[in-house]
PDB file of N, CA and C in Angstrom:
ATOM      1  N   UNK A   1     -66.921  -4.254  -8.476  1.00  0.00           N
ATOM      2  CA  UNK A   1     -66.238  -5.226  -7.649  1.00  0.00           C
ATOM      3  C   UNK A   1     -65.265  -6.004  -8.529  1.00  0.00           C
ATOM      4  N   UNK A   2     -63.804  -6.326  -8.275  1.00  0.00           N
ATOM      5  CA  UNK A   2     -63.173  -6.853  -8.872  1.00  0.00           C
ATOM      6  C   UNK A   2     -63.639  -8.699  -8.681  1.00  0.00           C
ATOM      7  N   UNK A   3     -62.773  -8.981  -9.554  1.00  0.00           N
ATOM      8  CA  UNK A   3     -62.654 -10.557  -9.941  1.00  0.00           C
ATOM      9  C   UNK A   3     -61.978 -10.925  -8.411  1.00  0.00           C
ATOM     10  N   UNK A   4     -61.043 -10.776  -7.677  1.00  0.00           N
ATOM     11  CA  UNK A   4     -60.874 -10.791  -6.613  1.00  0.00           C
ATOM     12  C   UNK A   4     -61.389 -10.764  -5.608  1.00  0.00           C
ATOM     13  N   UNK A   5     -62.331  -9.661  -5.361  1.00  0.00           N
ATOM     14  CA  UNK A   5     -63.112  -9.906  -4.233  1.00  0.00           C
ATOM     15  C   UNK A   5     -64.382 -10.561  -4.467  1.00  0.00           C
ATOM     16  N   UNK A   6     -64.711 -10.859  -5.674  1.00  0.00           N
ATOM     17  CA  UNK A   6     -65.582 -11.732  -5.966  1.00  0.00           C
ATOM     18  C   UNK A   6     -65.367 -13.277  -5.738  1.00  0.00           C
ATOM     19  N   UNK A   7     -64.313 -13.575  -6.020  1.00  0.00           N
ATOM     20  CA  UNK A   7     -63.752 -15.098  -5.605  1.00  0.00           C
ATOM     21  C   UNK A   7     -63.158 -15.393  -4.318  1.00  0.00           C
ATOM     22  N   UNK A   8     -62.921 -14.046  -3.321  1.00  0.00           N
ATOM     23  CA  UNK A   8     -63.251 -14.327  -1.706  1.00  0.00           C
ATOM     24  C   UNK A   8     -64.135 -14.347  -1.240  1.00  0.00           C
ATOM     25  N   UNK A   9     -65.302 -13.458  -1.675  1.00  0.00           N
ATOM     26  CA  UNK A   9     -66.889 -14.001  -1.135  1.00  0.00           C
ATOM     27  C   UNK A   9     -67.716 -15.497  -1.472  1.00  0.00           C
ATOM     28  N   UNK A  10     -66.976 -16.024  -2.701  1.00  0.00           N
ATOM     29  CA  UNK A  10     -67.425 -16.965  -2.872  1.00  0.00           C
ATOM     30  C   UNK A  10     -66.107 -18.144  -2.406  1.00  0.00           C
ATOM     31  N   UNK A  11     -65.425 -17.954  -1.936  1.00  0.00           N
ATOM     32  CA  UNK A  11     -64.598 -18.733  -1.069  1.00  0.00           C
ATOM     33  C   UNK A  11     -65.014 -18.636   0.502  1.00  0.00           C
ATOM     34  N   UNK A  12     -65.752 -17.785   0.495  1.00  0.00           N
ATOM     35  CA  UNK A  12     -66.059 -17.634   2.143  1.00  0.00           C
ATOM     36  C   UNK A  12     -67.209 -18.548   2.317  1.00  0.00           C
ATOM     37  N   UNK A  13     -68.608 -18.528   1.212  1.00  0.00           N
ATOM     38  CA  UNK A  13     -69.390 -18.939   1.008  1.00  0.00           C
ATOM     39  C   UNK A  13     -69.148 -20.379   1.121  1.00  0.00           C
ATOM     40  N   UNK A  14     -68.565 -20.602   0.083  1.00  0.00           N
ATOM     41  CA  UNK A  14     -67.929 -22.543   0.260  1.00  0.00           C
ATOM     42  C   UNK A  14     -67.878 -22.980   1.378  1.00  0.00           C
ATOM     43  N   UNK A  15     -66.783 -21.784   2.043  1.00  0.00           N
ATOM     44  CA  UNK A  15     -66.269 -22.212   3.478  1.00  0.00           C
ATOM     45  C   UNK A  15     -67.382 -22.562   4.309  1.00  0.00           C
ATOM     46  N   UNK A  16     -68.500 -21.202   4.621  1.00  0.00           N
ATOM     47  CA  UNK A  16     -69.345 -21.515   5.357  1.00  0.00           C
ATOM     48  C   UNK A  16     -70.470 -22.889   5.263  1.00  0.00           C
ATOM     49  N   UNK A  17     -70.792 -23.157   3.923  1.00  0.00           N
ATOM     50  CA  UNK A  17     -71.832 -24.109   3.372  1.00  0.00           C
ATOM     51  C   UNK A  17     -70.804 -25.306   3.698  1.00  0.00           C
ATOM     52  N   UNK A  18     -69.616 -25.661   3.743  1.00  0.00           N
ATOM     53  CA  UNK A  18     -68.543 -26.883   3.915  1.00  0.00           C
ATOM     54  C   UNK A  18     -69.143 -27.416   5.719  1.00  0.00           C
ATOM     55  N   UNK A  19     -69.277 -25.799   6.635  1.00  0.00           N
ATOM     56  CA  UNK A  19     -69.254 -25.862   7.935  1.00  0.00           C
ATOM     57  C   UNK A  19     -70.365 -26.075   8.064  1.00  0.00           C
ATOM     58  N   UNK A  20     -71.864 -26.129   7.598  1.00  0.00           N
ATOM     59  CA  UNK A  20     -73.207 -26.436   7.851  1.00  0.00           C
ATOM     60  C   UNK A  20     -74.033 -24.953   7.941  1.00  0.00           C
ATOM     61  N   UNK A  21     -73.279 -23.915   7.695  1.00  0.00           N
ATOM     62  CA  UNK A  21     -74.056 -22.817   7.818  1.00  0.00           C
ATOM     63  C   UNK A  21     -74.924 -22.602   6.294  1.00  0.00           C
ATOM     64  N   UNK A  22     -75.787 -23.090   5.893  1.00  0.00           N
ATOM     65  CA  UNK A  22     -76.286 -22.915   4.424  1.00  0.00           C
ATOM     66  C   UNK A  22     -76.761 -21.653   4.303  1.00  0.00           C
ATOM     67  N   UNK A  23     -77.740 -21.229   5.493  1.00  0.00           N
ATOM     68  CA  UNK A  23     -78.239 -20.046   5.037  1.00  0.00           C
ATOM     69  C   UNK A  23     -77.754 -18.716   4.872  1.00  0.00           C
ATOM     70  N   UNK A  24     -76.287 -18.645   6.544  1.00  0.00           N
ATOM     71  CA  UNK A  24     -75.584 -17.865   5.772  1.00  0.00           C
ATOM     72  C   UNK A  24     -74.632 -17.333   5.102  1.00  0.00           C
ATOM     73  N   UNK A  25     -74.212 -18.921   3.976  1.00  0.00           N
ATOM     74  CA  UNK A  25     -72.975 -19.314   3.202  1.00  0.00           C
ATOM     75  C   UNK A  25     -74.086 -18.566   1.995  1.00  0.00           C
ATOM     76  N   UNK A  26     -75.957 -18.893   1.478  1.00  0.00           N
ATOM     77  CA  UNK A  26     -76.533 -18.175   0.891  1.00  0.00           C
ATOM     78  C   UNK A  26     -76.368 -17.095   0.852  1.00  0.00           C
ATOM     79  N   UNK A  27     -76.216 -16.254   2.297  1.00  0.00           N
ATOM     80  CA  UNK A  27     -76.556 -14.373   2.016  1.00  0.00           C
ATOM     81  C   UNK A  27     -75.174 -13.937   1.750  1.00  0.00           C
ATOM     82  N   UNK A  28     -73.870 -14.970   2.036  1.00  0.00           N
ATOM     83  CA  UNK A  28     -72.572 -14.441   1.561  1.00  0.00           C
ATOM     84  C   UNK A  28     -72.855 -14.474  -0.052  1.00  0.00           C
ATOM     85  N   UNK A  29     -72.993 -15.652  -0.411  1.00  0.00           N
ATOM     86  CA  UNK A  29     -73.310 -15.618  -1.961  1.00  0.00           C
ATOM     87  C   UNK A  29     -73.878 -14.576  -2.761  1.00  0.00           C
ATOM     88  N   UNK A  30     -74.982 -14.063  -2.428  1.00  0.00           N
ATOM     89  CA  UNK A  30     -75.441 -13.070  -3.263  1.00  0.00           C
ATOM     90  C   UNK A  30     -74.653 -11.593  -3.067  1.00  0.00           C
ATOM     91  N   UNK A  31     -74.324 -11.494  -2.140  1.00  0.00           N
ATOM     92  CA  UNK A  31     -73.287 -10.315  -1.768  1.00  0.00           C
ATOM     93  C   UNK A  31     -72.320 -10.238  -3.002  1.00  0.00           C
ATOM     94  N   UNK A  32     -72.298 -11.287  -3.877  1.00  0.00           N
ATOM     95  CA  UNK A  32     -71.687 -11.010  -5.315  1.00  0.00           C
ATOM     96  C   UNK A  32     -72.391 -10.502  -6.647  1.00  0.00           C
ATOM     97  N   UNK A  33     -71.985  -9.330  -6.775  1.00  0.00           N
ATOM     98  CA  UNK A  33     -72.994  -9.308  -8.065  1.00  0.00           C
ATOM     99  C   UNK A  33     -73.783  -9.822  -9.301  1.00  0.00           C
ATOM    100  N   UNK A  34     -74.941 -10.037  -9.515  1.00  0.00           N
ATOM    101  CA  UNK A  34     -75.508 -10.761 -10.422  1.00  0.00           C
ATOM    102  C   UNK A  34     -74.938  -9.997 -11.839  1.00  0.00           C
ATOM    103  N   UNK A  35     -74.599 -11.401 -12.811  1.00  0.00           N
ATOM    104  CA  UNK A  35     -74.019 -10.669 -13.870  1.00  0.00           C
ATOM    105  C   UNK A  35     -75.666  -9.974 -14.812  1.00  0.00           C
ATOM    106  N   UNK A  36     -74.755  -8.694 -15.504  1.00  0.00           N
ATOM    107  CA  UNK A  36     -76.091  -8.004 -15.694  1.00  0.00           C
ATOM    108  C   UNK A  36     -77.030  -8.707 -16.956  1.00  0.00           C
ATOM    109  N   UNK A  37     -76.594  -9.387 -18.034  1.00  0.00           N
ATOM    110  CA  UNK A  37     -77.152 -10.506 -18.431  1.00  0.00           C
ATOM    111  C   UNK A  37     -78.345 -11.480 -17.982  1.00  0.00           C
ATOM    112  N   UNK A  38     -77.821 -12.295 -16.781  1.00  0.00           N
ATOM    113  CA  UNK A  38     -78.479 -13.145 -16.244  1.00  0.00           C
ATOM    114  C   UNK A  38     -79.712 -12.141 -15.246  1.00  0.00           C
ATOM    115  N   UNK A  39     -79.246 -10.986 -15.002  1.00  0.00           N
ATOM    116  CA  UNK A  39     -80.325 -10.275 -14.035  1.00  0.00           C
ATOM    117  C   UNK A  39     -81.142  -9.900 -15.470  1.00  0.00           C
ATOM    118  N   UNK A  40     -81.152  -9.433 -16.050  1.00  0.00           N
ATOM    119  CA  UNK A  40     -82.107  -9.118 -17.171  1.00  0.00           C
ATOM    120  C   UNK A  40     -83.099 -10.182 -17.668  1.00  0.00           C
ATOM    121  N   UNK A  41     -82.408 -11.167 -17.743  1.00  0.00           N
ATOM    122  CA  UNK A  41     -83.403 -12.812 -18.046  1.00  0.00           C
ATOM    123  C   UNK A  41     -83.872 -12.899 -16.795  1.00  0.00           C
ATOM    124  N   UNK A  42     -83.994 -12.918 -15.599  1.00  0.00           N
ATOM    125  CA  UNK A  42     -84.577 -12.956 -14.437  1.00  0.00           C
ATOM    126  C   UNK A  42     -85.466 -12.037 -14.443  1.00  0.00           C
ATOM    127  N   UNK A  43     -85.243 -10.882 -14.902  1.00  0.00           N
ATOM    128  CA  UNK A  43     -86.336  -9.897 -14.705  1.00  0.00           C
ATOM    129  C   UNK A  43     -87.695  -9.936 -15.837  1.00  0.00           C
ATOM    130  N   UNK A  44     -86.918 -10.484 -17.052  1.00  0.00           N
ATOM    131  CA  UNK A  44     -87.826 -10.763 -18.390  1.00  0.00           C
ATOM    132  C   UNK A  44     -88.405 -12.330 -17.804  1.00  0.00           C
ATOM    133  N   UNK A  45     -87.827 -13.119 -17.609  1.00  0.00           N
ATOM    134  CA  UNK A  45     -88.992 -14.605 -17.280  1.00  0.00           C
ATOM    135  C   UNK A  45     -89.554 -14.456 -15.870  1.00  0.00           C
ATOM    136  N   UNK A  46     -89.019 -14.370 -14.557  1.00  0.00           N
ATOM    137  CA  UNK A  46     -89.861 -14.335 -13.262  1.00  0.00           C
ATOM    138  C   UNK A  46     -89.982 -13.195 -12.898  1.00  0.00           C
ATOM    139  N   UNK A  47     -90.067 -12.094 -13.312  1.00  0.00           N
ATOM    140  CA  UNK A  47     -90.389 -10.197 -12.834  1.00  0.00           C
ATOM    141  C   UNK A  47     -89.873 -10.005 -12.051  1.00  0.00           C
ATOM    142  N   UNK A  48     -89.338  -8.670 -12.491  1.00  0.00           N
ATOM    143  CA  UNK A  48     -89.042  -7.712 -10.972  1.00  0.00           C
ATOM    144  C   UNK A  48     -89.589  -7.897  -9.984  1.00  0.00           C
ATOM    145  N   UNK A  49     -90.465  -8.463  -9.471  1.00  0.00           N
ATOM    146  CA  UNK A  49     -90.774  -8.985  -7.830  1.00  0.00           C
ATOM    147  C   UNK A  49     -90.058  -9.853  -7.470  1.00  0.00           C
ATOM    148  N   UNK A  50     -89.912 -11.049  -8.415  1.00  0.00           N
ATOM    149  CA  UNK A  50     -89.463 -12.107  -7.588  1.00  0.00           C
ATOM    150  C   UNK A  50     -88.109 -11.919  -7.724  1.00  0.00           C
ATOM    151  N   UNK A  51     -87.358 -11.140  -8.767  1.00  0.00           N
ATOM    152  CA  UNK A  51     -85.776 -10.976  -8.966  1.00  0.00           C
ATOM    153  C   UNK A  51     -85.783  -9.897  -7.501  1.00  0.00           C
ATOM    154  N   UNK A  52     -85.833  -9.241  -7.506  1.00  0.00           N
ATOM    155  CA  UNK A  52     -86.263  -8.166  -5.797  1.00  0.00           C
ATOM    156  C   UNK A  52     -86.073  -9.551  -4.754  1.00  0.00           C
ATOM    157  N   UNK A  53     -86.942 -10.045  -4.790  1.00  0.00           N
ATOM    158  CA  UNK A  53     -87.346 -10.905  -3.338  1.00  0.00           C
ATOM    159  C   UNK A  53     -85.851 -11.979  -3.350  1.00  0.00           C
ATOM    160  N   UNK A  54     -85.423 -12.082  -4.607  1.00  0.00           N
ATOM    161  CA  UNK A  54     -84.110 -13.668  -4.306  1.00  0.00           C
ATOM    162  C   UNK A  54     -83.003 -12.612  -3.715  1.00  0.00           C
ATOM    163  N   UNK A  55     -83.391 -11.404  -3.824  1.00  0.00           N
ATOM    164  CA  UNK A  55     -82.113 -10.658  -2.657  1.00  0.00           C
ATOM    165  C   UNK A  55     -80.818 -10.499  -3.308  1.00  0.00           C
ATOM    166  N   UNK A  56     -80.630 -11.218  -4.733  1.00  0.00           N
ATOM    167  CA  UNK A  56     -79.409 -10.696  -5.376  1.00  0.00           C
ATOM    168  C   UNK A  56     -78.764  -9.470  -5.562  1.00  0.00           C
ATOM    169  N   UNK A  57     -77.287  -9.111  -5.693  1.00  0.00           N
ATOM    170  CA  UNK A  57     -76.646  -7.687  -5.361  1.00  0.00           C
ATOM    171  C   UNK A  57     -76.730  -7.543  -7.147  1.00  0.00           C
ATOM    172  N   UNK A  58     -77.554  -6.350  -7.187  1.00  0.00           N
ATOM    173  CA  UNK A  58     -77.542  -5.665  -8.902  1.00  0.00           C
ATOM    174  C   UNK A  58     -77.234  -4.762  -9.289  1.00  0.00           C
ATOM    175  N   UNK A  59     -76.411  -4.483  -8.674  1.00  0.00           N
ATOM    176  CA  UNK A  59     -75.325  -3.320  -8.759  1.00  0.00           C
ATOM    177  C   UNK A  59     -74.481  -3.548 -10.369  1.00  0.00           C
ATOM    178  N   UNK A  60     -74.489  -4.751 -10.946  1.00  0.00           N
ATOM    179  CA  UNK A  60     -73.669  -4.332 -12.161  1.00  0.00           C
ATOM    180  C   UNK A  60     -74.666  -4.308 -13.080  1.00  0.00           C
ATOM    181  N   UNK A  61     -75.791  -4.820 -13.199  1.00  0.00           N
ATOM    182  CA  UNK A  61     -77.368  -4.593 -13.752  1.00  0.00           C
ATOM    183  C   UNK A  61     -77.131  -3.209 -13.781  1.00  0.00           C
ATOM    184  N   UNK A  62     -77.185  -2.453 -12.621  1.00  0.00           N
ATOM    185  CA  UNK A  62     -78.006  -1.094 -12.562  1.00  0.00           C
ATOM    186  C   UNK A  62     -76.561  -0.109 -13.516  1.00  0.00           C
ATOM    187  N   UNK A  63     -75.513  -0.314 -13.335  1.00  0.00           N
ATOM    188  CA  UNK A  63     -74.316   0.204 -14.212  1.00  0.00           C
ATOM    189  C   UNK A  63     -74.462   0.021 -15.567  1.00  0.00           C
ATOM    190  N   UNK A  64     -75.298  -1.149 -15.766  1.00  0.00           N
ATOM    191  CA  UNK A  64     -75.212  -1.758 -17.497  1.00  0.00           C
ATOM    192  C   UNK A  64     -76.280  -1.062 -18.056  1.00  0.00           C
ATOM    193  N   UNK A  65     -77.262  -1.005 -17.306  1.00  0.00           N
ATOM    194  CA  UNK A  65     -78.746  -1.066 -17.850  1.00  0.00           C
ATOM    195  C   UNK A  65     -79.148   0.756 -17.145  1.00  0.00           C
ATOM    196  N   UNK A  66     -78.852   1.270 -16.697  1.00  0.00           N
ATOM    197  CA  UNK A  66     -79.422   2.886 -16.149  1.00  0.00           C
ATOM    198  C   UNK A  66     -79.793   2.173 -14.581  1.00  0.00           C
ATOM    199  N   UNK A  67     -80.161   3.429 -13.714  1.00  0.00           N
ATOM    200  CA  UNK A  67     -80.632   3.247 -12.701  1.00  0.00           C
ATOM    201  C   UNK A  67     -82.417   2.523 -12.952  1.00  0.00           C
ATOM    202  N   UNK A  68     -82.626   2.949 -13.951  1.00  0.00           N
ATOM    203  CA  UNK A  68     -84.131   2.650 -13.974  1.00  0.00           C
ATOM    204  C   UNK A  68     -84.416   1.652 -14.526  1.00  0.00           C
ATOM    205  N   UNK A  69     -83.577   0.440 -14.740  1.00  0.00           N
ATOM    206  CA  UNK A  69     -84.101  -0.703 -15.429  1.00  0.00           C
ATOM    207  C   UNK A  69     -84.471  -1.798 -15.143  1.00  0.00           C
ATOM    208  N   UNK A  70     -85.065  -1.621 -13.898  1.00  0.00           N
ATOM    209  CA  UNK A  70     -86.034  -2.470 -13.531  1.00  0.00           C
ATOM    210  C   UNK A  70     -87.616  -2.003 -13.688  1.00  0.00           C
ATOM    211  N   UNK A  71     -87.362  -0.448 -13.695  1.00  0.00           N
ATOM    212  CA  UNK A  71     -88.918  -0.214 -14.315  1.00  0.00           C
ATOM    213  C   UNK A  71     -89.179   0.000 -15.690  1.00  0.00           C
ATOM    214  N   UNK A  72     -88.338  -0.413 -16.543  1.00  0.00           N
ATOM    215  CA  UNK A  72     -88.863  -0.199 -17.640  1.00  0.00           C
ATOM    216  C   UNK A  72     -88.507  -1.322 -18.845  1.00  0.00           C
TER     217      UNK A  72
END
């Protein structure tokens, strides 16, 4: 995903959370990829369950790290 469409989802997000929609100015938000860094510290301090359950898009995780690096 470019830098571009990353800063319209999170312009949409604003937008919506500005209008009172929080929860789903939230599910626009994660629709941006978690940088693969910060998904790795998520997965090393609160586990792959709970990084799974916050619903973040890890699509640049899974490019950085193999398809399999959440199991291993």
């Amino acid at each position: 995903m470019t830098l571009k469409e990353k800063m319209a989802i999170g312009m949409r997000s604003f937008a919506l959370e500005d209008a009172g929609h929080l929860e789903e100015a939230e599910r626009v938000w994660k629709q941006i990829p978690l940088v693969p860094h910060v998904a790795k510290w998520c997965k090393e301090m609160l586990g792959v369950e709970a990084l799974l359950q916050m619903g973040y898009d890890l699509s640049e995780a899974e490019e950085e790290y193999g398809k399999d690096w959440l199991r291993t």
